[in-house]
Protein backbone atom coordinates (compact mmCIF):
# COMPACT_ATOMS: atom_id res chain seq x y z
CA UNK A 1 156.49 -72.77 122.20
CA UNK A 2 154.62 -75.61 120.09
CA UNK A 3 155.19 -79.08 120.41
CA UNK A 4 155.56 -80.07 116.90
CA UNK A 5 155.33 -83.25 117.55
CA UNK A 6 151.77 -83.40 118.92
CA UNK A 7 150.63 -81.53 115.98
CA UNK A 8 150.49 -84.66 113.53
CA UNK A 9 148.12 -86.77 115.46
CA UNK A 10 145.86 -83.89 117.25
CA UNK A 11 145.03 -82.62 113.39
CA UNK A 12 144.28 -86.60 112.61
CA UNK A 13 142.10 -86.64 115.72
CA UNK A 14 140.05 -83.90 115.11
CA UNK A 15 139.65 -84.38 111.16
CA UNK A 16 138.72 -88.07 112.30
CA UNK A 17 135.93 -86.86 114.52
CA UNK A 18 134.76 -84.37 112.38
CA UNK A 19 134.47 -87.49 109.43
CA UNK A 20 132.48 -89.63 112.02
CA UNK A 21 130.12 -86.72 113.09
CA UNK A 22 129.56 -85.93 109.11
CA UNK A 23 129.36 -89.94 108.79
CA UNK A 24 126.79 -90.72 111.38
CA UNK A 25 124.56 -87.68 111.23
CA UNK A 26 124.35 -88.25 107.64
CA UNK A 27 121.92 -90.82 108.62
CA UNK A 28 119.67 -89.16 110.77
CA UNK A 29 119.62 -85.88 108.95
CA UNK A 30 118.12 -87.81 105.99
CA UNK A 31 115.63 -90.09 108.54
CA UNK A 32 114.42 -86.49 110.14
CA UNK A 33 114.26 -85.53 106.45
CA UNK A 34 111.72 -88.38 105.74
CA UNK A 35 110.08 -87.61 108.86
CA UNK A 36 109.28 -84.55 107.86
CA UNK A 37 108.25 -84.36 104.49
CA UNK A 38 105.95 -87.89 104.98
CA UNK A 39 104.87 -86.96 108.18
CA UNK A 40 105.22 -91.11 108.73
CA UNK A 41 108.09 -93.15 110.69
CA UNK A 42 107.67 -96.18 107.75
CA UNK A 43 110.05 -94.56 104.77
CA UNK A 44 112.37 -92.84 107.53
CA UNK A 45 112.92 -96.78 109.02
CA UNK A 46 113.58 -97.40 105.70
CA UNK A 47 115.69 -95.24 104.47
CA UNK A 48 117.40 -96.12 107.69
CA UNK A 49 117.74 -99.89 106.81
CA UNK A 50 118.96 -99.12 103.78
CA UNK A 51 121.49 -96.97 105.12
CA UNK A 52 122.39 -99.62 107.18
CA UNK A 53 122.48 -102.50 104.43
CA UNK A 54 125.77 -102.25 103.05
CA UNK A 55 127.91 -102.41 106.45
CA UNK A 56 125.95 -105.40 107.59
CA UNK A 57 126.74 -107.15 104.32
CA UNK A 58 130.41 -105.98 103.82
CA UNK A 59 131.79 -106.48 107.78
CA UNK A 60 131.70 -110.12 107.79
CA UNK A 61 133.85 -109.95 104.20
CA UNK A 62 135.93 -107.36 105.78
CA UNK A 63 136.56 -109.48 109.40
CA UNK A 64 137.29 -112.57 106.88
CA UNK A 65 140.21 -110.71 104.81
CA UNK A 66 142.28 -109.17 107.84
CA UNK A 67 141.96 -112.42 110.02
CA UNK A 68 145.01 -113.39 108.76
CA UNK A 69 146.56 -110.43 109.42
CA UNK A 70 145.74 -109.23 112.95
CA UNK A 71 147.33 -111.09 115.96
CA UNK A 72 144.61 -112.34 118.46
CA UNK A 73 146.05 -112.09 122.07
CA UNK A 74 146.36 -115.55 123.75
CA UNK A 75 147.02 -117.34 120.34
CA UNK A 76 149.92 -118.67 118.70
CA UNK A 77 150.01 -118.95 114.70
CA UNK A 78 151.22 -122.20 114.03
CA UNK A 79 153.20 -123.19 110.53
């Protein structure tokens, strides 16, 4: 018999995994890709850096909206 209640978050799991395999080898596919056709590790760094641009810029905006929002252990919120 199936445990239909284990369904829900196993199918979350793997279609979660599968979006941060796509996610991260996204990047290096298109480094190798550079790689390749340049035969030089200077445009696939770059490309890399690029790749990398937006979630260095965006996670310290990110971390600044949800502070107020997620409870740190070990502190109180005072009114």
């Amino acid at each position: 018999m199936v445990d239909r209640t284990r369904l829900p978050s196993s199918r979350y799991l793997a279609g979660s995994f599968l979006a941060r395999l796509a996610e991260e080898g996204m990047a290096v596919a298109i480094a190798l890709l550079a790689l390749e056709r340049t035969g030089s590790a200077g445009p696939a760094a770059l490309l890399m850096a690029a790749w990398l641009v937006p979630h260095i810029l965006v996670a310290p905006l990110v971390g600044r909206s949800v502070r107020g929002f997620v409870a740190r252990p070990g502190f109180t919120r005072s009114s």
